[in-house]
Protein backbone atom coordinates (compact mmCIF):
# COMPACT_ATOMS: atom_id res chain seq x y z
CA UNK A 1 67.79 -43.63 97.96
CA UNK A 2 65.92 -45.34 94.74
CA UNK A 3 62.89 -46.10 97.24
CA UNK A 4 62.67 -42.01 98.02
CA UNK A 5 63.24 -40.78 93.82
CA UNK A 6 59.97 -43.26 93.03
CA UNK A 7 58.28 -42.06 95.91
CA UNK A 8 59.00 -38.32 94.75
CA UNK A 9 58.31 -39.26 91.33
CA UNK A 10 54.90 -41.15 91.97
CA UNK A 11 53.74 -38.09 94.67
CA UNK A 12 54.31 -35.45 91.72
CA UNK A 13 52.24 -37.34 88.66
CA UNK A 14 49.92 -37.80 91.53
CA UNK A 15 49.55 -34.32 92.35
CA UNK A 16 49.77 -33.74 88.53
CA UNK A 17 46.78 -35.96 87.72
CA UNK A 18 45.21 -34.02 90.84
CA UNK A 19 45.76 -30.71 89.29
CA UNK A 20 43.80 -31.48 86.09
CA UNK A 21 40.84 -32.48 87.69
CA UNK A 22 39.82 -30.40 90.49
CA UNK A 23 40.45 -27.38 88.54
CA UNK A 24 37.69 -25.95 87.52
CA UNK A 25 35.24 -26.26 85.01
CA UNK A 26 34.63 -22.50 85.31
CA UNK A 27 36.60 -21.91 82.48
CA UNK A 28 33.80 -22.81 80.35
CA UNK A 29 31.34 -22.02 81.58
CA UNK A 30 28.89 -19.01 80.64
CA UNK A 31 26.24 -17.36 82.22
CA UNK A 32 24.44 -14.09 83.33
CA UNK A 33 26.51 -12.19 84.84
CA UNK A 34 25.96 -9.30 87.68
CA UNK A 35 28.14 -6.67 89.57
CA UNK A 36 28.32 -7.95 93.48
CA UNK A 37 27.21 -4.66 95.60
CA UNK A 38 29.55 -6.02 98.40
CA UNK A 39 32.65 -5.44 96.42
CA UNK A 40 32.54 -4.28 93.24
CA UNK A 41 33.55 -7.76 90.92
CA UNK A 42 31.77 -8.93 88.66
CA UNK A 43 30.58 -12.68 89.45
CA UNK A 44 29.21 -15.35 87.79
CA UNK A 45 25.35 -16.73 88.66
CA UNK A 46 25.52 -19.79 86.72
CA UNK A 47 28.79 -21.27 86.87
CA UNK A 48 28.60 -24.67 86.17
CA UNK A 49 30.84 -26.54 88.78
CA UNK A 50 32.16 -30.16 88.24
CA UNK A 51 32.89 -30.87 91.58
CA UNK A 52 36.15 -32.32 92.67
CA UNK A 53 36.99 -34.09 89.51
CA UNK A 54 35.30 -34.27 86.02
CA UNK A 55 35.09 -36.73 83.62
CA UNK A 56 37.07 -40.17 83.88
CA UNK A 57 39.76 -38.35 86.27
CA UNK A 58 36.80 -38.24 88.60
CA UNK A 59 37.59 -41.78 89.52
CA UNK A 60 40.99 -40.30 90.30
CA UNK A 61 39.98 -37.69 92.28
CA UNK A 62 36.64 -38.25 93.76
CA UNK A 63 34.49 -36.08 95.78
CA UNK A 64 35.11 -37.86 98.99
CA UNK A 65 38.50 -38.85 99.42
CA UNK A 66 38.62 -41.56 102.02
CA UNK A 67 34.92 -40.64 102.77
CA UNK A 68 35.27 -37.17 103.57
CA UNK A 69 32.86 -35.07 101.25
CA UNK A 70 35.13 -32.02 99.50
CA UNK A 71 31.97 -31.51 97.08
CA UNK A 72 30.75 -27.85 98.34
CA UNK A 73 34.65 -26.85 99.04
CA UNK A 74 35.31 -28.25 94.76
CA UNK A 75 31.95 -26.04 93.62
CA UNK A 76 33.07 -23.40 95.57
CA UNK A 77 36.82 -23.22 94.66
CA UNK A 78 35.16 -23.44 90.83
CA UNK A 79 33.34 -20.42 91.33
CA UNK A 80 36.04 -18.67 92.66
CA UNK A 81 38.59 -18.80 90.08
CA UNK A 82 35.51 -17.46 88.01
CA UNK A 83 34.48 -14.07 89.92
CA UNK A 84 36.46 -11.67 88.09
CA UNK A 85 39.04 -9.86 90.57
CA UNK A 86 39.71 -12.52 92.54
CA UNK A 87 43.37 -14.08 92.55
CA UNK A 88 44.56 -17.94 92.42
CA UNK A 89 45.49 -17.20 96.03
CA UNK A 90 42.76 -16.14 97.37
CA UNK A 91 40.42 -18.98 96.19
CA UNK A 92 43.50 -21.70 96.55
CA UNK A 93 43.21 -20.40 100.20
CA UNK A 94 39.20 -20.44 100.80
CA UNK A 95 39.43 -24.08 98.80
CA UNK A 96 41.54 -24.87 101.21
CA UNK A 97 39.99 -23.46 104.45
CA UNK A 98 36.59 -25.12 103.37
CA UNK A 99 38.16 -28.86 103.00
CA UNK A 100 39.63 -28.40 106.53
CA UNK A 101 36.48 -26.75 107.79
CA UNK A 102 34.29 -30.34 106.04
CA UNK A 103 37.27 -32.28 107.83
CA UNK A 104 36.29 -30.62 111.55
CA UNK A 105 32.53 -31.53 110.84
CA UNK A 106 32.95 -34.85 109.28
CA UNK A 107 35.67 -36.45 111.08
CA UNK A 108 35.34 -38.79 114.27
CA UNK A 109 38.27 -38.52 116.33
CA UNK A 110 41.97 -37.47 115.83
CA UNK A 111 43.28 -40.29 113.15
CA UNK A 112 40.34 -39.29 111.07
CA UNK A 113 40.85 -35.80 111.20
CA UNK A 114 44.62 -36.61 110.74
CA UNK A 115 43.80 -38.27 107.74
CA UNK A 116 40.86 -35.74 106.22
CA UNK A 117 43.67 -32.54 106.48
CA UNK A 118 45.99 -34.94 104.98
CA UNK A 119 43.44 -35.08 101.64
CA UNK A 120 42.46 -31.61 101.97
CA UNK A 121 46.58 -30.94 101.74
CA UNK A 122 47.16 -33.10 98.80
CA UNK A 123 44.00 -31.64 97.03
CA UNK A 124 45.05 -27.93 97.91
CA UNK A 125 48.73 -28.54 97.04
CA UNK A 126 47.63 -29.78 93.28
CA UNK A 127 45.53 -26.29 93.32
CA UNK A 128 48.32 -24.03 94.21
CA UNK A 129 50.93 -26.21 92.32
CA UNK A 130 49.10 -26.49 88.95
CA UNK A 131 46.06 -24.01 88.95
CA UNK A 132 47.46 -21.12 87.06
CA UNK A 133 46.08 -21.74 83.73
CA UNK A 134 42.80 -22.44 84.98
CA UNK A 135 42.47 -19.78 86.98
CA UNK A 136 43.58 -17.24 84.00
CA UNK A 137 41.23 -19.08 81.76
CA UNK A 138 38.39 -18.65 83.88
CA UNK A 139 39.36 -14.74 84.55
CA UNK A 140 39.46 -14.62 80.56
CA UNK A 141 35.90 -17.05 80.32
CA UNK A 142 33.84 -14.67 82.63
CA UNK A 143 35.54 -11.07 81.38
CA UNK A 144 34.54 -12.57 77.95
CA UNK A 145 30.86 -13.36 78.96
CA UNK A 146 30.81 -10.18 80.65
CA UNK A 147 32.05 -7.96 77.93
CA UNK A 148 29.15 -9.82 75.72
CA UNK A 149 26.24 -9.77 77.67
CA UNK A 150 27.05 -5.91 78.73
CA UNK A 151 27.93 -4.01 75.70
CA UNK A 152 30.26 -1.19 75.13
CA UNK A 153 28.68 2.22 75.25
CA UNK A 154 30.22 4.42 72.57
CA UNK A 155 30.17 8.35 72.53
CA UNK A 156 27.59 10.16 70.24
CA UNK A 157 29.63 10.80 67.50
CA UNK A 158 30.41 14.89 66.98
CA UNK A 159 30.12 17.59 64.36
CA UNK A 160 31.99 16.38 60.92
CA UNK A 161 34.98 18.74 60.71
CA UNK A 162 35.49 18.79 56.84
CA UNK A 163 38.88 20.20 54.75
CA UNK A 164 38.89 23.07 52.67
């Protein structure tokens, strides 16, 4: 029973520690921006990506866990969460799809596919667990960037009504 709580315990700050780290750096980033023809959202050009982890926590959550490269699937997953309209779900998702498309090409044989959808699991599950807040901050990043590099068109002002 203790062996299982510490096991819990150790898989949650792990996932935790995950969370902060593959998140994206979208959130700060700024760019041009344009309006995508094929649907309508606004989307950034230059988002800067981190990759799978930034910073120190990139030794704790590297690009190629157990030698299976999540690199594109990180970038992309950062760009997501930054093209305005799109939900935490959907790019959680296509993260997610991605890592287990870079397990089919990269892995030799069963165990090693096993053990590549295994990563892509633990790096999706820290996503969808703990993603929230950078996902909104990224919305709020690139509607920000947006609303400055396109500005507001006001109304020529009318005829002055005056009193008396």
């Amino acid at each position: 029973m203790y062996g299982r709580t510490v096991t819990r315990t150790v898989v949650v700050c792990l996932l935790a520690v995950l969370a902060l780290a593959v998140v994206p750096a979208a959130a700060s980033a700024a760019g041009p921006y344009r309006e995508d023809p094929t649907d309508g959202l606004a989307t950034a050009e230059f988002v800067e990506p981190n990759g799978c982890g930034a910073g120190m926590l990139a030794v704790l959550v590297p690009n190629a866990p157990l030698g299976f490269n999540f690199t594109d699937a990180c970038n992309f997953h950062d760009r997501c969460y930054a093209t305005i309209g799109k939900t935490q779900q959907e790019c959680d998702l296509a993260f997610y799809n991605s890592m287990l498309a870079a397990c089919t090409a990269q892995a030799v044989g069963q165990i090693q596919l096993a053990a590549c959808r295994a990563a892509a699991g633990v790096y999706y599950g820290a996503v969808v667990g703990f993603g929230q807040p950078w996902h909104t901050a990224a919305q709020r990043a690139s509607r920000t960037a947006l609303a400055i590099l396109e500005p507001v068109e006001f109304p020529a002002p009318g005829p002055v009504i005056g009193i008396g």
